[in-house]
PDB file of N, CA and C in Angstrom:
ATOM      1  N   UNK A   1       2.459  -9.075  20.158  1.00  0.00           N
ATOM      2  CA  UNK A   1       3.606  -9.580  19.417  1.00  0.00           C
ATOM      3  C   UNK A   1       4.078  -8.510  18.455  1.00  0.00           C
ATOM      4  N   UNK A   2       5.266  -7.978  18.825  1.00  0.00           N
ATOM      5  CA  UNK A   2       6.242  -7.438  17.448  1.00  0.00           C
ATOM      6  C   UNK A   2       6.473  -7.716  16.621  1.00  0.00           C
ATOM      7  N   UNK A   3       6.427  -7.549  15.351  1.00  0.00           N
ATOM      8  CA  UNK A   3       6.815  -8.188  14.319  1.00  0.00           C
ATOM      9  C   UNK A   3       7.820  -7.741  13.722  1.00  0.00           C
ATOM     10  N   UNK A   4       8.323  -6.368  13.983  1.00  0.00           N
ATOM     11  CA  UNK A   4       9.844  -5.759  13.562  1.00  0.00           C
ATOM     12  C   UNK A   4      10.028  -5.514  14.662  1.00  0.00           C
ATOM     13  N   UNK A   5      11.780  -5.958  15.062  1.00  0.00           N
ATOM     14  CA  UNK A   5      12.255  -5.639  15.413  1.00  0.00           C
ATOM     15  C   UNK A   5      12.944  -4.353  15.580  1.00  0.00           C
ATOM     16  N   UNK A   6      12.684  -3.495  16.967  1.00  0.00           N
ATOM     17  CA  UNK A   6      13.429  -2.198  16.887  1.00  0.00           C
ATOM     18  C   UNK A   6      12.759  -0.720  16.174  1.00  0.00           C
ATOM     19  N   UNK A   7      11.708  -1.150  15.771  1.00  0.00           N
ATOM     20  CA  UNK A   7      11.161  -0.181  14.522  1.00  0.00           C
ATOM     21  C   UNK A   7       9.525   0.515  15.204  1.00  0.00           C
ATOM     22  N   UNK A   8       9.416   0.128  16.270  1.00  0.00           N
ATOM     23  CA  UNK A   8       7.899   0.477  16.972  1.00  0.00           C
ATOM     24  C   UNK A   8       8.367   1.508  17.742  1.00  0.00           C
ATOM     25  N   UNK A   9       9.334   1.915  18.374  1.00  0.00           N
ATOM     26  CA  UNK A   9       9.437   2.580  19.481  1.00  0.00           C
ATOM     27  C   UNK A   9       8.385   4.077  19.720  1.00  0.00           C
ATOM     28  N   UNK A  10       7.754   4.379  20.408  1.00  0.00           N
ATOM     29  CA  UNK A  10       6.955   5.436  20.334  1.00  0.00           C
ATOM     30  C   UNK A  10       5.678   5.569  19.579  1.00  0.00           C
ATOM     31  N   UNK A  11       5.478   4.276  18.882  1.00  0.00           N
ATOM     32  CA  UNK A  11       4.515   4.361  18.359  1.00  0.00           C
ATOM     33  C   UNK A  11       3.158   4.130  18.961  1.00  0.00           C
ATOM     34  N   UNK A  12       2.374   4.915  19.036  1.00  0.00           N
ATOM     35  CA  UNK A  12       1.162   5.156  19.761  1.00  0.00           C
ATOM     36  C   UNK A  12      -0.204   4.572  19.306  1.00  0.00           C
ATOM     37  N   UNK A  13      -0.395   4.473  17.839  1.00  0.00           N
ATOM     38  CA  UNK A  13      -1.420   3.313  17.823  1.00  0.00           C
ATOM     39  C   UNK A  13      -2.492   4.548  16.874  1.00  0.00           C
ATOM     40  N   UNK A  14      -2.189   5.656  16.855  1.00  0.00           N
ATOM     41  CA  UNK A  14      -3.399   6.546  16.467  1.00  0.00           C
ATOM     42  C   UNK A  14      -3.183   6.749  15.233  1.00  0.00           C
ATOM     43  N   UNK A  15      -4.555   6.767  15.080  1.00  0.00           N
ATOM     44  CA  UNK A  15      -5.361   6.905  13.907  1.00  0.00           C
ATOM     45  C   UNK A  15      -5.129   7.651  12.534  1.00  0.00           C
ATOM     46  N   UNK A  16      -4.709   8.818  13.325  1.00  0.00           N
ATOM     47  CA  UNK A  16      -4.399  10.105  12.281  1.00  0.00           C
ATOM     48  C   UNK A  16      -3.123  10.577  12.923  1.00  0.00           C
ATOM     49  N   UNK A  17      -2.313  11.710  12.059  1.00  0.00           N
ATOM     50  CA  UNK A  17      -1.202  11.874  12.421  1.00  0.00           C
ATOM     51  C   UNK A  17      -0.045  11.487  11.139  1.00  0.00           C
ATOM     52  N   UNK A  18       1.280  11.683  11.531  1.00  0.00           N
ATOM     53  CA  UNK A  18       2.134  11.335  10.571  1.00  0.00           C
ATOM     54  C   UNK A  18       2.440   9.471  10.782  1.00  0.00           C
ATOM     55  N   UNK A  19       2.046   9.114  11.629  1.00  0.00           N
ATOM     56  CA  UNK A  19       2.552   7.457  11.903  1.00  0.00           C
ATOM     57  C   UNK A  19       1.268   6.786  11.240  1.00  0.00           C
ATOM     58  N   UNK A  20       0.554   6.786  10.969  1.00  0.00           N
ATOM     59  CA  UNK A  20      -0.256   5.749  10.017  1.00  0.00           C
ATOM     60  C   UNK A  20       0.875   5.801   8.521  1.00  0.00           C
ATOM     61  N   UNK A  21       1.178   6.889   7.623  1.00  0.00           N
ATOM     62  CA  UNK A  21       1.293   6.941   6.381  1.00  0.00           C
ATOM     63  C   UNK A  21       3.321   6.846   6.590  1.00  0.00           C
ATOM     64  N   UNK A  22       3.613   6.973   7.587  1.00  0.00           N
ATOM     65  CA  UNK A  22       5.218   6.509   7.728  1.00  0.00           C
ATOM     66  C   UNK A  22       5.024   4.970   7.714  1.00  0.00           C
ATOM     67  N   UNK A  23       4.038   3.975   8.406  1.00  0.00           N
ATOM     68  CA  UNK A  23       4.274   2.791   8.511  1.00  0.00           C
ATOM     69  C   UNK A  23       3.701   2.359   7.125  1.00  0.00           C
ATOM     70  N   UNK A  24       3.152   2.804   6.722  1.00  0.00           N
ATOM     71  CA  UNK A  24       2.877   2.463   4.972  1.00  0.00           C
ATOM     72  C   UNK A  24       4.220   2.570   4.323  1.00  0.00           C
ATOM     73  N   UNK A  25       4.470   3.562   4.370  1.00  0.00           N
ATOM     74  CA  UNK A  25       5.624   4.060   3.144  1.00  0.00           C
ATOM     75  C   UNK A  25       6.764   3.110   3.803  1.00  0.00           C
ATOM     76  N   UNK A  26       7.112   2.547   5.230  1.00  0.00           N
ATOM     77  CA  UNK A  26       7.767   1.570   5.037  1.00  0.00           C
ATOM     78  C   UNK A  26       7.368   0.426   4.313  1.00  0.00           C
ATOM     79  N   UNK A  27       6.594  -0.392   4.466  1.00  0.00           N
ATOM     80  CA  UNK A  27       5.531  -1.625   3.934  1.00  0.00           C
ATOM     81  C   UNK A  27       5.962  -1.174   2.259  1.00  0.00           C
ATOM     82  N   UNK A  28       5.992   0.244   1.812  1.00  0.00           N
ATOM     83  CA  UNK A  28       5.995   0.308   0.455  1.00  0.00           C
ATOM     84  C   UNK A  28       7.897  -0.095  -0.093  1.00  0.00           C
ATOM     85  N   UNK A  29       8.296   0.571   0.705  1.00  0.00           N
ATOM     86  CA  UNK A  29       9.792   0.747   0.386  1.00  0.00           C
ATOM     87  C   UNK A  29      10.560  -0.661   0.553  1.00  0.00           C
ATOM     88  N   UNK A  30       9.658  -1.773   1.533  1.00  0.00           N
ATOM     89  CA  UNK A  30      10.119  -3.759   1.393  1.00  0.00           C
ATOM     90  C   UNK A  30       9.614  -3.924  -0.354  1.00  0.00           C
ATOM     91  N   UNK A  31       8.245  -3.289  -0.844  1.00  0.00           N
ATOM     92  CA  UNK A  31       8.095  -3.505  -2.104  1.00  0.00           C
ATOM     93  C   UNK A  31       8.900  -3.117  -2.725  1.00  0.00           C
ATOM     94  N   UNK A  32      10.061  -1.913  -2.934  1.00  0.00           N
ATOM     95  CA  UNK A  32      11.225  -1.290  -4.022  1.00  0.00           C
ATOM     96  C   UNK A  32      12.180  -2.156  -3.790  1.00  0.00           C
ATOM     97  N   UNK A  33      12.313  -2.791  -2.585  1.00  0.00           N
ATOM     98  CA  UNK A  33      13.282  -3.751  -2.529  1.00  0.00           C
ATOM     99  C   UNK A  33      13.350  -5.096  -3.594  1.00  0.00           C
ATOM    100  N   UNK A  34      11.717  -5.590  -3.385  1.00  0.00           N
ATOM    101  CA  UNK A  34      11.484  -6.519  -4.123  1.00  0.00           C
ATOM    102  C   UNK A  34      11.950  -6.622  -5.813  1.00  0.00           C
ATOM    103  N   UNK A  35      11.259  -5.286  -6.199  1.00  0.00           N
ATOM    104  CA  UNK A  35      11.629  -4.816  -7.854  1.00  0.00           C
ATOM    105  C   UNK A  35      13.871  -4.967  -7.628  1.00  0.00           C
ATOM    106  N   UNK A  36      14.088  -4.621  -6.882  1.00  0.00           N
ATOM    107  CA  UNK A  36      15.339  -4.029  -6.754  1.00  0.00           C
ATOM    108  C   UNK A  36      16.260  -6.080  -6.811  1.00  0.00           C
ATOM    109  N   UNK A  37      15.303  -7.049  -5.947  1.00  0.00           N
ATOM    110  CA  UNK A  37      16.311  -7.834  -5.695  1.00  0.00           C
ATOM    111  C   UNK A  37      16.200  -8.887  -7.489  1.00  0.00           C
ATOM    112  N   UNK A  38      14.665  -8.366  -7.749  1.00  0.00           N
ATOM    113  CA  UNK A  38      14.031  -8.568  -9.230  1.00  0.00           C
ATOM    114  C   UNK A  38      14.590  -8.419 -10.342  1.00  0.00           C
ATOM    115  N   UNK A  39      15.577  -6.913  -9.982  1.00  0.00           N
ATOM    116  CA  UNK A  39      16.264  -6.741 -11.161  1.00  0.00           C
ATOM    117  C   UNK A  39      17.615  -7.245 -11.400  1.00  0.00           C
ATOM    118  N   UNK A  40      17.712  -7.765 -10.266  1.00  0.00           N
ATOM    119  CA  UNK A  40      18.969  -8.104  -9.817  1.00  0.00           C
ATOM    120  C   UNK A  40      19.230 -10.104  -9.682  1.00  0.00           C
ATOM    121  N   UNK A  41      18.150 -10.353 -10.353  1.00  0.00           N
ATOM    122  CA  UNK A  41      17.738 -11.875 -10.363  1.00  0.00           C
ATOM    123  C   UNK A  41      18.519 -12.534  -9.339  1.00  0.00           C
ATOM    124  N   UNK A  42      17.797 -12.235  -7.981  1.00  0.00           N
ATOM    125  CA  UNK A  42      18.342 -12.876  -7.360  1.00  0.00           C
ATOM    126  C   UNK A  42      16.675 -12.916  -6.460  1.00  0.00           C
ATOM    127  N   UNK A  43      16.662 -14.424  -6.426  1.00  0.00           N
ATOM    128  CA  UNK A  43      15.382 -15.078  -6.196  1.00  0.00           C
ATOM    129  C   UNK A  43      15.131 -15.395  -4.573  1.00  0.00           C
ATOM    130  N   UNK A  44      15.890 -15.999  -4.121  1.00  0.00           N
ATOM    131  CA  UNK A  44      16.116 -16.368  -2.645  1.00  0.00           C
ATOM    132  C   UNK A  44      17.563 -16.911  -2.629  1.00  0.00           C
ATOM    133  N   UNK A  45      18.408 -16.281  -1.902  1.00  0.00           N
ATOM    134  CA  UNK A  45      19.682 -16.456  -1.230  1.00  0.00           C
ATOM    135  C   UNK A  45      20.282 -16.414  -0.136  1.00  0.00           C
ATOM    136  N   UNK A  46      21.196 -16.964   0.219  1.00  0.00           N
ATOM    137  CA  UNK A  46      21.736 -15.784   1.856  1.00  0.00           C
ATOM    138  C   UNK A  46      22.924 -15.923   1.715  1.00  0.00           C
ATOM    139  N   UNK A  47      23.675 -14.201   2.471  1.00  0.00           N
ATOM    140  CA  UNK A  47      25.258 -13.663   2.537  1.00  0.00           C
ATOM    141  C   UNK A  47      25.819 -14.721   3.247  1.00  0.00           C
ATOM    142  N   UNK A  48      27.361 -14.550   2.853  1.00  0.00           N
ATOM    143  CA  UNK A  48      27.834 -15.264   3.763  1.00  0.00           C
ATOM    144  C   UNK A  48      27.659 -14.718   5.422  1.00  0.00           C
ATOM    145  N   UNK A  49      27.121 -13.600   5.543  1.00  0.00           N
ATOM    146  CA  UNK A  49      27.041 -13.384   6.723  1.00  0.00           C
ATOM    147  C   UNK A  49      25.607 -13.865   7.703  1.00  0.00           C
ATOM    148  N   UNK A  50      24.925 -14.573   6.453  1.00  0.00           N
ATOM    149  CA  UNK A  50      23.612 -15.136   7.016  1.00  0.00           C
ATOM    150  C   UNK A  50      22.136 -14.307   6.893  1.00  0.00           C
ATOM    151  N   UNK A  51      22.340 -12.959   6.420  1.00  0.00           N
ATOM    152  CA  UNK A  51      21.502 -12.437   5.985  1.00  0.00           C
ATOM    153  C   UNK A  51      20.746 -13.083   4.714  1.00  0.00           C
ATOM    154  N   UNK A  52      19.329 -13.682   4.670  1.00  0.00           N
ATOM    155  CA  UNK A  52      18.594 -14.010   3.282  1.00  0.00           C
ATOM    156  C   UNK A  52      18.199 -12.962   2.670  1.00  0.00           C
ATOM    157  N   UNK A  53      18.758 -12.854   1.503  1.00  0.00           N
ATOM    158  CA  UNK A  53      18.293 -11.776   0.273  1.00  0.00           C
ATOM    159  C   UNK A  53      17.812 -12.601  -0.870  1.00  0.00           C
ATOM    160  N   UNK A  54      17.082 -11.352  -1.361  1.00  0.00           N
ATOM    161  CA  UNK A  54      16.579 -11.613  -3.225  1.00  0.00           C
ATOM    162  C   UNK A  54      15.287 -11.408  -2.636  1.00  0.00           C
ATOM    163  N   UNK A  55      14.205 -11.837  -3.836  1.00  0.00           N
ATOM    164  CA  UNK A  55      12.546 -11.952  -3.889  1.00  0.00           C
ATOM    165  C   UNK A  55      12.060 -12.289  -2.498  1.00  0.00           C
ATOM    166  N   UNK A  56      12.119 -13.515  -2.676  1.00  0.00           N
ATOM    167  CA  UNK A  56      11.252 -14.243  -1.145  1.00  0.00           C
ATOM    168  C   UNK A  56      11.725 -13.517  -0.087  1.00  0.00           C
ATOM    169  N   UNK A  57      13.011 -13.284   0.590  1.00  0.00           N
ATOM    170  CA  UNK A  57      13.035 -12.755   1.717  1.00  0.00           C
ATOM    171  C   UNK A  57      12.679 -11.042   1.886  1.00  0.00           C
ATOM    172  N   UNK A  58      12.495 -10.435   0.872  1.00  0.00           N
ATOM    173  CA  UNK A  58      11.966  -8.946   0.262  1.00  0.00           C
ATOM    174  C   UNK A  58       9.939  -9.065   0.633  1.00  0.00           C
ATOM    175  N   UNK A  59       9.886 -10.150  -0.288  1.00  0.00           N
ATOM    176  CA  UNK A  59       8.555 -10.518   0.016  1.00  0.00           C
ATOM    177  C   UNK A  59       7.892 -10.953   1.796  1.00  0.00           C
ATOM    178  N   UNK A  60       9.027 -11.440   2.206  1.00  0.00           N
ATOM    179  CA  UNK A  60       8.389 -11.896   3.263  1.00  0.00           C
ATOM    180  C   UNK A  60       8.311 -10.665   4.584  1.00  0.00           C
ATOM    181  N   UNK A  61       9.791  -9.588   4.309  1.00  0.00           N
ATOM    182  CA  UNK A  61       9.901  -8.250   4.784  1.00  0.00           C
ATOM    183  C   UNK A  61       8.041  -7.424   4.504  1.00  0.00           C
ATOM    184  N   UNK A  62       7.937  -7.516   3.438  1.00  0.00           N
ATOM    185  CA  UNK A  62       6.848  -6.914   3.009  1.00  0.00           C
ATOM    186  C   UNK A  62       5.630  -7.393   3.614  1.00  0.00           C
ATOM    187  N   UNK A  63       5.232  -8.729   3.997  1.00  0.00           N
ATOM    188  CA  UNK A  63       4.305  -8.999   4.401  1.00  0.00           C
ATOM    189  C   UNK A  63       4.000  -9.071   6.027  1.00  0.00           C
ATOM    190  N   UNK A  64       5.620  -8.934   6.683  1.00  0.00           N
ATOM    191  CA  UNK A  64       5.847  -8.607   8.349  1.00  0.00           C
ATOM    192  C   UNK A  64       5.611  -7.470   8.349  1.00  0.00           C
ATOM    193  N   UNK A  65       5.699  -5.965   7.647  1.00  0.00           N
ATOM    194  CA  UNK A  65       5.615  -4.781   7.562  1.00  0.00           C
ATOM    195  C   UNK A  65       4.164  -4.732   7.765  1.00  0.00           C
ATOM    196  N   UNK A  66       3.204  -5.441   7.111  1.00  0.00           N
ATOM    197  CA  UNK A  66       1.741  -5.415   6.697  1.00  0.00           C
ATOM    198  C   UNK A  66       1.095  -5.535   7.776  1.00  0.00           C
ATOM    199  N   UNK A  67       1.325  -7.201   8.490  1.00  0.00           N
ATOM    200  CA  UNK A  67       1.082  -7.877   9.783  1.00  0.00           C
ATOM    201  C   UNK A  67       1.127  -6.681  10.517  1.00  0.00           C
ATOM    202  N   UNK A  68       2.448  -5.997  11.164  1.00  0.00           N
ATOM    203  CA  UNK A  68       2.850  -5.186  11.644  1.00  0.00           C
ATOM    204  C   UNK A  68       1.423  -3.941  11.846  1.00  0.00           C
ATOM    205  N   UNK A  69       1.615  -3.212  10.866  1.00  0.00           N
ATOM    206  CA  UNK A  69       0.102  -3.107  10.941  1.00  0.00           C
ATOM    207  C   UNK A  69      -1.151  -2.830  11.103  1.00  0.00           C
ATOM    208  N   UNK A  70      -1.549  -3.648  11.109  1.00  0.00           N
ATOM    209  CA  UNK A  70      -2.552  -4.575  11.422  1.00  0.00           C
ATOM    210  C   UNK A  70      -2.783  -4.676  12.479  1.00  0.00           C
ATOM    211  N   UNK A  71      -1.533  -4.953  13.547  1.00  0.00           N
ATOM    212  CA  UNK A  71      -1.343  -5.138  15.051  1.00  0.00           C
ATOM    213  C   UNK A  71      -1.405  -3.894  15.744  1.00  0.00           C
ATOM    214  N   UNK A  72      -0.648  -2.704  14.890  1.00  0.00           N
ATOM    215  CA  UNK A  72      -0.675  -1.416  15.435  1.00  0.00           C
ATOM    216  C   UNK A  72      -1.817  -0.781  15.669  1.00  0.00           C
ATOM    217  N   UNK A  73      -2.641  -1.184  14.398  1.00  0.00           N
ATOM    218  CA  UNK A  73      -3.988  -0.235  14.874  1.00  0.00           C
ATOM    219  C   UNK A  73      -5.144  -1.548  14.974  1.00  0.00           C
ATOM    220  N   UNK A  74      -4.931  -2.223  15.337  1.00  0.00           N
ATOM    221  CA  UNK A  74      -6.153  -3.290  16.498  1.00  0.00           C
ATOM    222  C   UNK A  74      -6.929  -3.868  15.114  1.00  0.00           C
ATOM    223  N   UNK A  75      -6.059  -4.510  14.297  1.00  0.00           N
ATOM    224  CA  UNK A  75      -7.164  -5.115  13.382  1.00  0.00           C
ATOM    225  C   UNK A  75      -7.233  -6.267  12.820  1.00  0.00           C
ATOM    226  N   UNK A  76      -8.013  -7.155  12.514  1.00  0.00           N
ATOM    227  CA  UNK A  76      -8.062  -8.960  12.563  1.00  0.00           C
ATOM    228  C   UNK A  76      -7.266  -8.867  11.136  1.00  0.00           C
ATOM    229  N   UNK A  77      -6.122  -9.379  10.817  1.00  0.00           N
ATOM    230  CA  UNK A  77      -5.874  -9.966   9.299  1.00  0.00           C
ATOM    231  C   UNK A  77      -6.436 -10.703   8.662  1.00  0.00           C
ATOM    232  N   UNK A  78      -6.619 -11.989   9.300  1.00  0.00           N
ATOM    233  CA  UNK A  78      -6.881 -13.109   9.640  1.00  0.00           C
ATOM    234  C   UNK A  78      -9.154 -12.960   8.588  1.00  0.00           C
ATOM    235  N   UNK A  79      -9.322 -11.844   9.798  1.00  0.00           N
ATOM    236  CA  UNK A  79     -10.896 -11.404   9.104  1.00  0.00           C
ATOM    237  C   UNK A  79     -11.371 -10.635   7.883  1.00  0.00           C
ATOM    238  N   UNK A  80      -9.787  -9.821   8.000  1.00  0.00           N
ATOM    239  CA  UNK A  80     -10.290  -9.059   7.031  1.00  0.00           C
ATOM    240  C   UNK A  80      -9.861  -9.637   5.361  1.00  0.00           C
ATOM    241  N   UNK A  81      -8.624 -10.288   5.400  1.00  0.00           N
ATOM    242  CA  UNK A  81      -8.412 -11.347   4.627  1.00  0.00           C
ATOM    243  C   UNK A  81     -10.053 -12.066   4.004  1.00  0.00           C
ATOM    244  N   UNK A  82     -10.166 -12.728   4.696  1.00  0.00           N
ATOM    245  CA  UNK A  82     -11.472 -13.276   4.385  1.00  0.00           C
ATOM    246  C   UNK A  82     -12.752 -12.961   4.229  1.00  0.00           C
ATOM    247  N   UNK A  83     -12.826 -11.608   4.262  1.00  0.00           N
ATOM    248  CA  UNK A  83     -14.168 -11.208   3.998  1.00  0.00           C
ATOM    249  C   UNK A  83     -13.901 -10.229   2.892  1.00  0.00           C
ATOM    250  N   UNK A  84     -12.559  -9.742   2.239  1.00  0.00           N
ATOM    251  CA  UNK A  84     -11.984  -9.873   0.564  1.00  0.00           C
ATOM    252  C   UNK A  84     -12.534 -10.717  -0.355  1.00  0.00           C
ATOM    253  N   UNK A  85     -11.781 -11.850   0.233  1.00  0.00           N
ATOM    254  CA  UNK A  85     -12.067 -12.826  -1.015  1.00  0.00           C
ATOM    255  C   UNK A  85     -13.080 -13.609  -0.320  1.00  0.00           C
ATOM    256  N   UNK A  86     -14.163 -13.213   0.145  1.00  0.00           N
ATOM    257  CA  UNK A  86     -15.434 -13.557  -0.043  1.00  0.00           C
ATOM    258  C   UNK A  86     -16.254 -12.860  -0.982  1.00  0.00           C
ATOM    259  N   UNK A  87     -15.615 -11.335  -0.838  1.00  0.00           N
ATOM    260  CA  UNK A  87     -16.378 -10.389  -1.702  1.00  0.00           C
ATOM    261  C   UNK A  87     -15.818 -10.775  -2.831  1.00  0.00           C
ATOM    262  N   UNK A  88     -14.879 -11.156  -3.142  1.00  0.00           N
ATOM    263  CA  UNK A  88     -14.034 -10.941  -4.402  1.00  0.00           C
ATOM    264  C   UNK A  88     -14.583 -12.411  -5.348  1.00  0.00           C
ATOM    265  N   UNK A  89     -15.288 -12.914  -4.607  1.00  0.00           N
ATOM    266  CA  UNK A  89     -15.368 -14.299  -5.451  1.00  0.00           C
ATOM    267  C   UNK A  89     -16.924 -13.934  -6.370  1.00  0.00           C
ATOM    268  N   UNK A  90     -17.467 -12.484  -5.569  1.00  0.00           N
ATOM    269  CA  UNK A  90     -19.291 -12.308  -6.056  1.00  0.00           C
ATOM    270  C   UNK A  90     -18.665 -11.386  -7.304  1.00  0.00           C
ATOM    271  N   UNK A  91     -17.284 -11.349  -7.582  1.00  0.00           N
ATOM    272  CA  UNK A  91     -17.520  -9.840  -8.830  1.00  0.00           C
ATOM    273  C   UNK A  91     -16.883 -10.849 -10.111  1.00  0.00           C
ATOM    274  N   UNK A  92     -17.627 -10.482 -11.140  1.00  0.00           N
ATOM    275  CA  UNK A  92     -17.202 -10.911 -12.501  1.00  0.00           C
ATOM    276  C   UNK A  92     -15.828 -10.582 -12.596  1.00  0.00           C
ATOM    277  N   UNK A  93     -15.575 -12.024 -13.413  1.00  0.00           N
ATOM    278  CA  UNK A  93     -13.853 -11.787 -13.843  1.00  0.00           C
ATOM    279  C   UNK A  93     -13.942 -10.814 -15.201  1.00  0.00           C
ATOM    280  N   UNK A  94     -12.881  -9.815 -14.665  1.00  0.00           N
ATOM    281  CA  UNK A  94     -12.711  -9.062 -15.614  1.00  0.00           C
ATOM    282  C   UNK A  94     -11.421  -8.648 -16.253  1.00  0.00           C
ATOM    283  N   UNK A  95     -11.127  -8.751 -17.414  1.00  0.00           N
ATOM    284  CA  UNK A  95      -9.741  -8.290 -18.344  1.00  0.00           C
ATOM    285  C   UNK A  95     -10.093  -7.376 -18.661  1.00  0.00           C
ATOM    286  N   UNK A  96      -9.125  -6.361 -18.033  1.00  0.00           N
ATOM    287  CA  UNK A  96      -9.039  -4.899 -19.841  1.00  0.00           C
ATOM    288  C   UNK A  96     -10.698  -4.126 -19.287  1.00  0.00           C
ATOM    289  N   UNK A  97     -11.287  -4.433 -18.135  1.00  0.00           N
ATOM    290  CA  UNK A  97     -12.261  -3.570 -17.819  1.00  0.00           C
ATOM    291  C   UNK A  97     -13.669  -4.143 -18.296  1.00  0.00           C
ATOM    292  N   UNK A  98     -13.571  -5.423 -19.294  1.00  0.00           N
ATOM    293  CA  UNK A  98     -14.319  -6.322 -19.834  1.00  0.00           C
ATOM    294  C   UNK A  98     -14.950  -7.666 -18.803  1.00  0.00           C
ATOM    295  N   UNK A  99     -15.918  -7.882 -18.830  1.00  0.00           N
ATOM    296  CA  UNK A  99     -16.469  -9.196 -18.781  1.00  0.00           C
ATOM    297  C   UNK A  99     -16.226 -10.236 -19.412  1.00  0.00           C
ATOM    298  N   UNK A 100     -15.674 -11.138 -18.898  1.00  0.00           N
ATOM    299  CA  UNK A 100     -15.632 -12.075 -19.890  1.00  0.00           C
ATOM    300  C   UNK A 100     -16.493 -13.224 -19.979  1.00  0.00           C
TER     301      UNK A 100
END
């Protein structure tokens, strides 16, 4: 499954190379959008032409970019998601570098 449209072509799946850190820096550049639709307080909308803009649809760009992926180089979301915040639940909450 694709998750962008139009945006895979040639992409080969490997490891190293310039296509791992291009499909990041897209994934990063749905995030400038986000700040961008942020500053622009516009939360969730759509053009009259049917395009949804603002936050949520920035956000949701950002998280198809991620998926995306994930898929490219053969890896469970789904697992790795969850074995995060499995780890993440064994570490002290911390503010400011503090224990609290």
């Amino acid at each position: 499954m694709c998750t962008t449209k139009g945006h895979r072509e040639g992409t080969t799946g490997a490891r190293e190379g310039y296509e791992f850190p291009a499909h990041v820096a897209l994934a990063h550049t749905e995030l400038s959008e986000v700040i961008e639709a942020y500053r622009d307080k516009v939360w969730s909308e759509t053009r009259e032409d049917g395009k949804p803009i603002g936050v949520g649809p920035e956000l949701a760009d950002t998280i198809i970019r991620v998926l995306d992926l994930f898929q490219i180089w053969g890896l469970d979301p789904d697992y790795e998601i969850r074995r995060v915040l499995a780890y993440n639940w064994t570490r002290p909450y911390k503010h400011g570098g503090r224990n609290l």
